[in-house]
Structure formats: C-alpha cells, structure tokens
Protein backbone atom coordinates (compact mmCIF):
# COMPACT_ATOMS: atom_id res chain seq x y z
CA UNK A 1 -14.59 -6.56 15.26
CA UNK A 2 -18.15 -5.11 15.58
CA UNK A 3 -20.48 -6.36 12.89
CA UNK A 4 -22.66 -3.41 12.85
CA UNK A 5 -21.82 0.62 12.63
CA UNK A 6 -20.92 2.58 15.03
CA UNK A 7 -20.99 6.24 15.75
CA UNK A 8 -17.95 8.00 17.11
CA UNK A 9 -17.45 11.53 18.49
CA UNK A 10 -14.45 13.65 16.63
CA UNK A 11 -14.37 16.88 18.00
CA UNK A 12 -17.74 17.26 19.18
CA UNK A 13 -19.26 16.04 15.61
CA UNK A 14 -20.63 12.90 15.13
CA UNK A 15 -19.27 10.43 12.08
CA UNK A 16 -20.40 7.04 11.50
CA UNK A 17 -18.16 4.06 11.10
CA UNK A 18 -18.76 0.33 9.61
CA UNK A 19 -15.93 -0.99 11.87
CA UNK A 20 -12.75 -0.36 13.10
CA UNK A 21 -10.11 0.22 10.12
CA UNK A 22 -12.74 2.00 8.58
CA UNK A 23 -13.01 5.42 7.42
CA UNK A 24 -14.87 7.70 9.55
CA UNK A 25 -17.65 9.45 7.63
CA UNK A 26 -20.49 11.70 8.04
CA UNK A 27 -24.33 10.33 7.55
CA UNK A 28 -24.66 6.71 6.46
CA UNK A 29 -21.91 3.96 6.14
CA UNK A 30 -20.54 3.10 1.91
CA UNK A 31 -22.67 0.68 0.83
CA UNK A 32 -19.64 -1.06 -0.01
CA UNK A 33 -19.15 -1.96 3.96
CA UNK A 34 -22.26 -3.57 4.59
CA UNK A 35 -21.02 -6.44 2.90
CA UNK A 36 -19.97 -8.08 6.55
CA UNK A 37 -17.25 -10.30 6.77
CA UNK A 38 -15.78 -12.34 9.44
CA UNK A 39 -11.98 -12.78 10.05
CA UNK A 40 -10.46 -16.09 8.95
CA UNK A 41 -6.60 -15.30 9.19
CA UNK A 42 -5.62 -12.41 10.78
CA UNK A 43 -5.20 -13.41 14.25
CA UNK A 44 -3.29 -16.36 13.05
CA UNK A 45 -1.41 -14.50 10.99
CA UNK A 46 -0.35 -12.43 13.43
CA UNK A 47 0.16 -14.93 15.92
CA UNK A 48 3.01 -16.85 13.53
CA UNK A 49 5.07 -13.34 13.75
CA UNK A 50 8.20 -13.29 15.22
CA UNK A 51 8.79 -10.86 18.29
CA UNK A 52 9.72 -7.20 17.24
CA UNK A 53 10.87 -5.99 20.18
CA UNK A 54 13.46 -3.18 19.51
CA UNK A 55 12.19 -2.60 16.18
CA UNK A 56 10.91 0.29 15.07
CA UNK A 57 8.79 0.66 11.93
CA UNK A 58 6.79 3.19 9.30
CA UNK A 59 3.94 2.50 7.58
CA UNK A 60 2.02 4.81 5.13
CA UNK A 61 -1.35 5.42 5.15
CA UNK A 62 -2.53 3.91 8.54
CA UNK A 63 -6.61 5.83 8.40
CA UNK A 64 -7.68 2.57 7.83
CA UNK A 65 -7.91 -0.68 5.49
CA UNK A 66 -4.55 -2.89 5.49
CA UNK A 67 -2.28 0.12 6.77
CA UNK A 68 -4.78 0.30 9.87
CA UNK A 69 -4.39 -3.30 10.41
CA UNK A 70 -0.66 -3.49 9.94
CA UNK A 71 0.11 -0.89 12.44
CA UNK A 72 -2.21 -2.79 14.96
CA UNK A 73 -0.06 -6.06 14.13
CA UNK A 74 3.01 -4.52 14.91
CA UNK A 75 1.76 -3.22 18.22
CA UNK A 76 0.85 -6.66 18.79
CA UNK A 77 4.18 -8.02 18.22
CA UNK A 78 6.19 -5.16 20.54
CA UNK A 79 7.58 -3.18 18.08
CA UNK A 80 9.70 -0.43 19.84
CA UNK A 81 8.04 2.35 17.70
CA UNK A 82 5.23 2.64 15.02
CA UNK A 83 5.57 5.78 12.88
CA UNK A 84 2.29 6.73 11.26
CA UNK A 85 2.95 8.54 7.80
CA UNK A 86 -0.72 10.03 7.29
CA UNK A 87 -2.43 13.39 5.72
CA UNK A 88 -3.48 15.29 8.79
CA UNK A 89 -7.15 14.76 8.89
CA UNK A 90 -10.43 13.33 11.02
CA UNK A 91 -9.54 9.94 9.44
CA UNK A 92 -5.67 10.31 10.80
CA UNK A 93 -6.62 11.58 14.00
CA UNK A 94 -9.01 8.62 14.94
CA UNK A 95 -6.77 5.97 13.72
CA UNK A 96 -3.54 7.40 15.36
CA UNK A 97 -5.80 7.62 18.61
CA UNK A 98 -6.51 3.69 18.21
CA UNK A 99 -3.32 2.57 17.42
CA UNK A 100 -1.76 4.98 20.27
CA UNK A 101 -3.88 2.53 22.51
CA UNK A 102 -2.95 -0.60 21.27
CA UNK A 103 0.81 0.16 21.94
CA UNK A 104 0.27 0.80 24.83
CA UNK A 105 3.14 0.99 27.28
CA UNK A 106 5.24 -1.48 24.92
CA UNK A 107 5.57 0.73 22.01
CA UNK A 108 5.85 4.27 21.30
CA UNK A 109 3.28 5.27 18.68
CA UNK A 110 4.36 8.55 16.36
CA UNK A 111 2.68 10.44 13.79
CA UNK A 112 4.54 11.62 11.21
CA UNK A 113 2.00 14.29 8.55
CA UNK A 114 2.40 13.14 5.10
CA UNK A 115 0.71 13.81 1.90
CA UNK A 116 1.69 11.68 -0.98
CA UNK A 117 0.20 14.19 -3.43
CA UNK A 118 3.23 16.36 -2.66
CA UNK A 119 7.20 15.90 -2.77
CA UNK A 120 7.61 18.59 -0.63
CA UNK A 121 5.46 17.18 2.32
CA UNK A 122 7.32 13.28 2.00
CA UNK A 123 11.14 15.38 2.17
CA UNK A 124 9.33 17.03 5.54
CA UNK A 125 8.36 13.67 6.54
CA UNK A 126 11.38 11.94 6.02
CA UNK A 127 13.18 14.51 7.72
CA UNK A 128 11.10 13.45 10.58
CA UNK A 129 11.23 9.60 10.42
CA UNK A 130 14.69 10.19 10.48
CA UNK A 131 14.94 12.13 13.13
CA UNK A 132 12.67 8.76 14.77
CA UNK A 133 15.05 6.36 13.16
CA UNK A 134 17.77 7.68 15.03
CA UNK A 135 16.47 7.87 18.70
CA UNK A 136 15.84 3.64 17.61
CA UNK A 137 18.92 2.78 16.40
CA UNK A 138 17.65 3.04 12.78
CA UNK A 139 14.33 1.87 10.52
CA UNK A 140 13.83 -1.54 10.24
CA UNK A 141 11.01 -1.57 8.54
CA UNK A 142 9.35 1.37 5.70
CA UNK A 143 5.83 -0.17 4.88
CA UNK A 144 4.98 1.62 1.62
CA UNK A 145 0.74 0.83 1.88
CA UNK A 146 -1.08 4.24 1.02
CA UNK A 147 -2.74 4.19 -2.48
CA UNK A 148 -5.75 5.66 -4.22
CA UNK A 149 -7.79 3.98 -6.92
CA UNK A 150 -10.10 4.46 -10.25
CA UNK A 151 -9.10 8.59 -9.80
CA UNK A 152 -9.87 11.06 -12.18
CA UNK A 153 -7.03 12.15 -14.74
CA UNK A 154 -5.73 14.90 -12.19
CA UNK A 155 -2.82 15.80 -11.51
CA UNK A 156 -0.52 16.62 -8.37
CA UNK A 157 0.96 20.07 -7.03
CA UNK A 158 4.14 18.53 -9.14
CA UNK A 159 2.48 17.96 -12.31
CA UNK A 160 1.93 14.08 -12.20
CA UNK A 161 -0.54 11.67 -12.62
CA UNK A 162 -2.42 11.62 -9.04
CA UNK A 163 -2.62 7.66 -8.77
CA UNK A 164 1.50 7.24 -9.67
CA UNK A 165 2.97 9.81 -7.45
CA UNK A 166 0.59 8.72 -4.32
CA UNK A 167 0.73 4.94 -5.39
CA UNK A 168 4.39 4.75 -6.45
CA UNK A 169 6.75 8.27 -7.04
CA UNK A 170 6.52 9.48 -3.08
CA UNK A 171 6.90 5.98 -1.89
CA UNK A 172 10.07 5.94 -4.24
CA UNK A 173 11.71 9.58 -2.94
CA UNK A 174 10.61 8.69 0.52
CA UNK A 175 12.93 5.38 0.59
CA UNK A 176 15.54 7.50 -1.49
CA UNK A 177 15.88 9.74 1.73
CA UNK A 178 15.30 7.21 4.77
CA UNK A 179 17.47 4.65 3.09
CA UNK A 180 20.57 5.45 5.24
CA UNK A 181 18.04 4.69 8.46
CA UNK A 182 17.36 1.51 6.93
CA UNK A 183 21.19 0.87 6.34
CA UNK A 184 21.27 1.96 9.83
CA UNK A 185 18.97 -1.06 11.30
CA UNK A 186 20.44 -3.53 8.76
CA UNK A 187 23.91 -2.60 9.83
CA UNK A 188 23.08 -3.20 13.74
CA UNK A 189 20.48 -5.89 13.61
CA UNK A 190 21.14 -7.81 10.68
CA UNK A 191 18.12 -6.74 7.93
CA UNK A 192 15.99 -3.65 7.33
CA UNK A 193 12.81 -4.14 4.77
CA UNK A 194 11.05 -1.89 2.40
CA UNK A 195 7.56 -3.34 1.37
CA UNK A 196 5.49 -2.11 -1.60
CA UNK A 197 1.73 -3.33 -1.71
CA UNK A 198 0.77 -3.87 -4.77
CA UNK A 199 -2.58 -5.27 -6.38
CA UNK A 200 -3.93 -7.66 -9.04
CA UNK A 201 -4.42 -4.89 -10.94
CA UNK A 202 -0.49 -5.41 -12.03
CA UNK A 203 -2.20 -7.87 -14.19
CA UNK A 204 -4.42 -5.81 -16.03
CA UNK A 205 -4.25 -3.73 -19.68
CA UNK A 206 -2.05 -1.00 -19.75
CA UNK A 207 -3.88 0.82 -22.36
CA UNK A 208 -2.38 2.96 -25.10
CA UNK A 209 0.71 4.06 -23.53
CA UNK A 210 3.72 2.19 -23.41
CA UNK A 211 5.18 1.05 -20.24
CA UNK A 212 7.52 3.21 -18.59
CA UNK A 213 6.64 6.13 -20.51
CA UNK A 214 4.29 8.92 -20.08
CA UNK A 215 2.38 7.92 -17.24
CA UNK A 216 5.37 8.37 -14.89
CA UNK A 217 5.92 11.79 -16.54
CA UNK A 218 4.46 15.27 -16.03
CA UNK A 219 2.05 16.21 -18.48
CA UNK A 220 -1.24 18.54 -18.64
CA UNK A 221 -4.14 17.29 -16.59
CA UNK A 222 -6.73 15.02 -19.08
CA UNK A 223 -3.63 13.93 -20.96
CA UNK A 224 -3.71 10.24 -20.09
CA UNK A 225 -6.96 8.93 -21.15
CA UNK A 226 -9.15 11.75 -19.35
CA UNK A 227 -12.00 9.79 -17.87
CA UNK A 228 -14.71 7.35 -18.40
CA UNK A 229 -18.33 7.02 -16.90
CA UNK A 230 -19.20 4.38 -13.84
CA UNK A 231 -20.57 1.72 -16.14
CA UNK A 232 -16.94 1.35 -18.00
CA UNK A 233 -15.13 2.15 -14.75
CA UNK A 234 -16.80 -0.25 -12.79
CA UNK A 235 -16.13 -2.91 -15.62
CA UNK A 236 -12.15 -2.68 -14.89
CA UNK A 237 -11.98 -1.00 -18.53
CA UNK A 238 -12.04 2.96 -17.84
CA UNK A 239 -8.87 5.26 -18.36
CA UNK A 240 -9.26 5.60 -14.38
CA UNK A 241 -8.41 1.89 -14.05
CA UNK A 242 -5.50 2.02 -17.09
CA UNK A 243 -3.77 4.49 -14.71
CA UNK A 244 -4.08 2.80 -11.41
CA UNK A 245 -3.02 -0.74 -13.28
CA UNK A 246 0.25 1.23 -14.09
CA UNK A 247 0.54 2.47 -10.82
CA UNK A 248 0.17 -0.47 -9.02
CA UNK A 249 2.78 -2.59 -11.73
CA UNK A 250 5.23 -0.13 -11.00
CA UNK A 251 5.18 -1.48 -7.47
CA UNK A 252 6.32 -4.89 -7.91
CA UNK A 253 8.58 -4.26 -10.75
CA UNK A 254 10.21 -1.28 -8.69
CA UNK A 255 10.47 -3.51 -5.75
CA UNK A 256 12.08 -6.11 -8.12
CA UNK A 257 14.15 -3.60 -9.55
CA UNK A 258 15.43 -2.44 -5.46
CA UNK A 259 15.81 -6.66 -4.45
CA UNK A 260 18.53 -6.40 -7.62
CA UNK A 261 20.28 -2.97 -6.80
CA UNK A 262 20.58 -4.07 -2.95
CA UNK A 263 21.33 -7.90 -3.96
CA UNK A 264 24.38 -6.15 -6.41
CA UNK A 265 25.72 -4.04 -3.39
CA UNK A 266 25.90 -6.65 -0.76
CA UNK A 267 23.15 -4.70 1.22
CA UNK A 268 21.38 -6.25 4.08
CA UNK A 269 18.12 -4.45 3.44
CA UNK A 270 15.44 -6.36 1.62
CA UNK A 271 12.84 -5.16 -0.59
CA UNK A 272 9.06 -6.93 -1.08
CA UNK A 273 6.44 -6.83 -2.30
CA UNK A 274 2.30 -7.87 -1.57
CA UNK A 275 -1.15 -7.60 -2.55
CA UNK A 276 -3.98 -8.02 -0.14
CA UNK A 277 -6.68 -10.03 -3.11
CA UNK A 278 -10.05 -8.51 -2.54
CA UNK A 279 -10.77 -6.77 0.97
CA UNK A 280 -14.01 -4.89 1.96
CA UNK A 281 -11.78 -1.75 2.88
CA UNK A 282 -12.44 2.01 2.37
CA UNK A 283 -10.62 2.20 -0.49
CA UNK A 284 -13.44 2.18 -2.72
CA UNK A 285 -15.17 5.01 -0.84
CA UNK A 286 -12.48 6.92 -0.96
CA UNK A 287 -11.61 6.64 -4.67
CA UNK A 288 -13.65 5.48 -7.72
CA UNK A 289 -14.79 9.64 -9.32
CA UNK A 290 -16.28 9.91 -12.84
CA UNK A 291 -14.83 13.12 -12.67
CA UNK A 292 -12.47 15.11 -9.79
CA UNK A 293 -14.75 15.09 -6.97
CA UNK A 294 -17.40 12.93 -8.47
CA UNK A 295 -17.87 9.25 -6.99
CA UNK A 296 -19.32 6.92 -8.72
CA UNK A 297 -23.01 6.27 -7.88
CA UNK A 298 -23.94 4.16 -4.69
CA UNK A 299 -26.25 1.97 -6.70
CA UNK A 300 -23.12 1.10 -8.92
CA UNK A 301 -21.53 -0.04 -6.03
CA UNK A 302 -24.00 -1.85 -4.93
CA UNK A 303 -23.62 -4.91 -7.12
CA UNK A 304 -19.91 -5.55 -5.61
CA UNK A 305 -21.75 -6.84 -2.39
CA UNK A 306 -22.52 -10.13 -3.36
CA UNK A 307 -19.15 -10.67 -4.88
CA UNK A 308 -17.30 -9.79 -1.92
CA UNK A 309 -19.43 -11.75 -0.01
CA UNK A 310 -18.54 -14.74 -2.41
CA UNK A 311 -14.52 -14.09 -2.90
CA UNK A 312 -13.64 -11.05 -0.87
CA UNK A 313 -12.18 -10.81 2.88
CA UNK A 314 -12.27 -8.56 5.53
CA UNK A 315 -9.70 -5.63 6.10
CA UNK A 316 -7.73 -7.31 8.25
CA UNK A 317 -7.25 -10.60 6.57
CA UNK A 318 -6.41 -8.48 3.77
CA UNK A 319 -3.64 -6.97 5.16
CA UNK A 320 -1.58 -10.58 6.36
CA UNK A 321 -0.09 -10.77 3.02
CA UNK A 322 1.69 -6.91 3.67
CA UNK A 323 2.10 -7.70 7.06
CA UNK A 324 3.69 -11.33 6.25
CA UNK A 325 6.15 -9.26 4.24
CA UNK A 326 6.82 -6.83 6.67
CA UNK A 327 7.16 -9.11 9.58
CA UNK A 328 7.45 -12.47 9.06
CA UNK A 329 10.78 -14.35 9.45
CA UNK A 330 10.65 -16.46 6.82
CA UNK A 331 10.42 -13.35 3.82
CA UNK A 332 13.58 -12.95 1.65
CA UNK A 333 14.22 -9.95 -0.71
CA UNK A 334 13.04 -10.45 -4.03
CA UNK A 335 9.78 -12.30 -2.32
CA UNK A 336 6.15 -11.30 -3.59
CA UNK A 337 3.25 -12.49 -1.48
CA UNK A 338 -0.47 -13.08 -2.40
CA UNK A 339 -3.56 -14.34 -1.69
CA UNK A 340 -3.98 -18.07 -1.69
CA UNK A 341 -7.08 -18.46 -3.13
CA UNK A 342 -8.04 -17.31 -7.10
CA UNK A 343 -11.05 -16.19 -9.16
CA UNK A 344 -11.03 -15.52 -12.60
CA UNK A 345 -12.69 -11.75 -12.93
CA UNK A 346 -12.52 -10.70 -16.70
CA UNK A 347 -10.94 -8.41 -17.75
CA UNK A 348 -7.78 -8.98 -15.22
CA UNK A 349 -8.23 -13.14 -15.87
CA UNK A 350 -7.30 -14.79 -12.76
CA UNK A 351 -6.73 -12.81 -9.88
CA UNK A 352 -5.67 -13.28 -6.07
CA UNK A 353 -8.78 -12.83 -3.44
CA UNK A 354 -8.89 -14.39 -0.22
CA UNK A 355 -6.73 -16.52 2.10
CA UNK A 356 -3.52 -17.63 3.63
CA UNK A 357 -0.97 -15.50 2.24
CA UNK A 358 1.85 -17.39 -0.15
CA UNK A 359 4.62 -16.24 -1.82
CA UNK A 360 4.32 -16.39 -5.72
CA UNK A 361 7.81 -14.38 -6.23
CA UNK A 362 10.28 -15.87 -4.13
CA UNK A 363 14.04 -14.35 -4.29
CA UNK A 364 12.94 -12.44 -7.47
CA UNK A 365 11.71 -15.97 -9.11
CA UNK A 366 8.21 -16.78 -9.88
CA UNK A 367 6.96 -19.91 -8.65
CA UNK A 368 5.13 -20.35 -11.25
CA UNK A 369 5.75 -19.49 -14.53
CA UNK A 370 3.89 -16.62 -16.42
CA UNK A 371 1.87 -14.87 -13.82
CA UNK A 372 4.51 -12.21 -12.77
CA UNK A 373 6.59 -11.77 -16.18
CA UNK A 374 6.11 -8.57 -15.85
CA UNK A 375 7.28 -7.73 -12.49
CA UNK A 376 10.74 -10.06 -12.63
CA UNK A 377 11.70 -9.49 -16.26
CA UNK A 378 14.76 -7.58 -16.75
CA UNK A 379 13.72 -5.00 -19.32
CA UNK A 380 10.40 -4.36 -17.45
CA UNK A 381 12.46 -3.27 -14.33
CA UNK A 382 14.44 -1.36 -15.89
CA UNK A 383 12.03 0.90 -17.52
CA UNK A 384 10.43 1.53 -14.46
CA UNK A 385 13.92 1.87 -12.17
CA UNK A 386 15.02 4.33 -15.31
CA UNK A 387 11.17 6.22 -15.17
CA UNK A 388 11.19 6.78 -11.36
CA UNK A 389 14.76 7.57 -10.77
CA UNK A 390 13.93 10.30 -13.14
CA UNK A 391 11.57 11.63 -11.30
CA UNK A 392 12.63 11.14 -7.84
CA UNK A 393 16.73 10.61 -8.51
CA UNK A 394 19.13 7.82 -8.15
CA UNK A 395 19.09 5.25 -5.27
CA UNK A 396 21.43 6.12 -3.04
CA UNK A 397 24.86 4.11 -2.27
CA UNK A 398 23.71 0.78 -0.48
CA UNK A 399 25.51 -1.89 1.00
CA UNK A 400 29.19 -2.63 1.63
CA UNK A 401 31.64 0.76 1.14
C-alpha cells in the first residue's frame, strides 16, 4: 500500500488520494489519513480463508475503508462474483474500477447502484442482486458494511433518522428481499451468511430515548437531539454520536435477533456480526457535520493522529474482523467478532482497536460475561426485531417448509 498520496485522473479531473481504499477527493488529503499505518494482519488474514470458488457475494458500500478491502479479499479467494452495492459516484466508479482488476479473469465483478438513504433505490437493487443471485446459483454471502457517522439530525427521503436507515433499516429491507437468494445458496451449498458490521460504539450512552423507540421511527428533522458543536462531538458525547451509538447497537442485536429466527426455522443461513476497532478509514471525512453539510474543523481532527498512531490500524486490517465473518470457515451463526486488542477511551470504557480478530459472541453467547448484554439479551432483541420489522416488514419464511 503506498505510504504517501497519490493523484488519480477521474474523468479528466484530478483528485487526490491517501491510499488505496481511500476516498478520492479534490485538493489536499483529510488530515485524518496522514496518520500512516502499516499492515499487520490483513494478508494473513486473508491467507487463512478458505477457497470461494463458486461463490458469489454482495457487499455494501465498497468506495473504500473495510467494504473496499473486503471486496479485494474475496477476489483474492476466487469468489465466482462480487456484487458492489454503491451510490453512483467518483468514489464508486474508482473503486469498482480497482476491484474489476483484482478479479480479474477468476471472478466476475458487478455493480449494483444503491443508496441507503432511500427504500426505493435498495428494492431496485435487490431486484438486481437477484437477478445476479440467480445466474450463480444463489447469494452466499450479503455483507451489510456501508455506514455513516457523527451526522447531523437529518432525515431521509422516508422520514428517518439518516444514520439508522443507512446504518441499519436498508440493510434490514435489503436482506428481507434477497433472503430467498440466500435460501437459494444455503439450499445447494450447505450455508449462506448475512454479516452486519457493527462498532464499539454499541457500547456507548444511548441518551434520552429509550431503546427501540423513537430513533427507529419517523419523526420531524431536529427531533432527536438536533446537534451539538465539534468540541462535544468530538468528545463521543454529542446528539450526533447518541444516534450513531443506536444505529450501530441495532446491528448486533438485529443480527442476534436473525441467528434466533433462522436457528428456530431450521435454516442453513447464518447471521454475524463484526466491528473493525479503530481504522484510519474515510469514514471520518465523510461524516462528522456540526450541522447538514458542515464538517467538523480539520484542526479538531487533528488531535486523533497521535491516537491512531498509538491504538488504531490501517483500513485493511480493519476490515479482517468483517471479512473473518464473511469468509472464514470456522464462523457459526450467532458469532460476533472483534478486535483483539483493548483501550479504555472514556466515555465508551473499554473498547476494541487493533489486532487479530476473535470472536467475543460465539453461537449467540458471550465469551465473556457483561460486554455484549445488550446485543444477546432477549428483551433487547426483541425491541429492535419488533422496531425494524415495523419499518421494513416481517422476515420472510426461512428454513425447512
């Protein structure tokens, strides 16, 4: 991976890149990226993967950061086909370009436009992974990764909160309707897999509303805490944080929640869970606004540097605990992997960052006690199973008939 940026022609206009599986950008590179890192795992990682020859497999957001990387892994390993669920955009285009490369003749790379921010653009795009899933002999794999962070208290073209519906709601219709392609893979070849990626921000304050309530609902834009300035934001305390911590615990306990629903049924197709800890991706460029289409100052950003340098990891080694999930042989449903290695980063307390990826969830059990109550207890699950599936409807029949 280069270690300095690099400029790189999109239709005739220059943009400026940190590295690959990083955003594309006009003028400078985030100050966030200069904090270079070097790969520790990834190659490893991706080393231990079983063959997936005859697999095909759809990931969200693939522009860069852990998506980027995952789709790159896969290639790696053979995969028959890579679908690439992305907004259409400069970020989309050079990434699909990339990964269309590193399949080369082995496997077939599609994109597939999505926009999270709409329900009407994931039916579209399941339509069309379907339509993929089909010509492979089903999905074997649906790689929920795309997510947003620390965004302003806007809401969608469908009235929710931006961060849930791109972080959790689409992800949730857009298994709903390829579901019967995963059945489909599981049927012929023995499992399918749905992954959520998640975040130690599961672990964090969940503010003034109650789980499972409001912030999975539709409600006027400023209604959920509105928005705080960069000093509070940056501090893991803002409203913008309160939302994304609910967005990112609906993950795991919604994955929880599937691993019991498919367990129940007798179905073959396993749901996940990961977080990557703390990687030096674009995700911090491309979220973090005071206010809707306000980013937090550079200088604030500035003081993450020596942190990440300290207990962060690069992109890539970032995304082994997703792709471990969404690869490796050993994963069972119910199964929840992190980050080996801890730091304790008030206000979240002790929190994943850097390392060989391990399973803290295993079969919808915590390894050790405590740390994911929230994700495997019963009552938790079921508010959020109940809050989605009234958004986004019922889980289809799985499993035996």
């Amino acid at each position: 991976m280069p270690t300095a940026s690099t400029t790189v022609e999109i239709e005739g206009e220059s943009y400026v890149r940190a590295a690959p599986g990083f955003s594309p950008t006009k003028g400078k590179t985030h100050v966030t990226e200069t904090a270079k890192l070097s790969n520790k795992i990834y190659e490893k990682v991706v080393d231990s993967l079983p063959s997936l020859a005859g697999k095909c497999v759809a990931i969200t957001g693939t522009t860069s950061g852990t998506g980027y990387w995952t789709a790159i892994a896969a290639c790696k390993k053979e995969a028959k086909a890579v679908l690439l669920l992305n907004r259409e955009s400069i970020r989309s285009k050079l990434a699909g370009e990339e990964i269309l490369v590193a399949g080369g003749q082995t496997t077939a790379v599609h994109k597939v436009p999505c926009d999270l921010m709409s329900f009407e653009s994931v039916r579209a795009a399941a339509t069309e992974v379907a339509k993929y899933a089909q010509m492979y002999g089903g999905l074997d794999v649906l790689a929920c990764n795309a997510g947003i962070m620390s965004m302003p208290d806007d809401r969608t073209e469908d009235g929710y909160d931006v961060q849930m519906q791109v972080n959790h709601l689409s992800h949730a219709l857009l298994l709903n309707l390829v579901l019967p392609s995963l059945e489909a893979a599981a049927a012929s070849r023995g499992e399918a897999r749905v992954i959520s990626h998640s975040s130690g921000a599961r672990f964090g304050s969940l503010g003034s509303y109650k789980w499972g309530g409001k912030n999975f609902e539709k409600s006027p834009a400023g209604s959920l805490g509105g928005n705080s300035g960069s000093m509070k934001m940056m501090s893991f305390m803002g409203p913008q944080i309160t939302r994304y911590f609910h967005s990112k615990l609906a993950n795991t306990c919604y994955s929880m929640a599937l691993h019991d629903a498919f367990t129940a049924s007798g179905s073959k197709v396993k749901s996940l869970s990961a977080e990557p800890g703390l990687a030096t991706t674009s995700l911090i460029r491309n979220g973090w606004e005071v206010k809707t289409g306000k980013k937090t100052s550079e200088g604030m950003l500035t003081g993450m540097i020596p942190l990440m340098k300290m207990i962060g990891q690069t992109g890539p080694d970032g995304a082994c605990s997703f792709i471990m999930a969404s690869f490796a042989s050993e994963a069972t449903s119910g199964d929840i992997y992190c980050p080996s290695s801890t730091f304790v980063m008030p206000p979240l307390g002790k929190i994943y960052t850097k390392g060989m990826p391990k399973r803290t969830v295993i079969g919808g059990v915590p390894v050790k006690k405590g740390k994911e109550k929230r994700s495997v207890t019963p009552g938790w699950k079921e508010k959020c199973r109940e809050a989605t599936e009234a958004v986004v409807g019922a889980l289809p029949a799985t499993g035996k008939s």
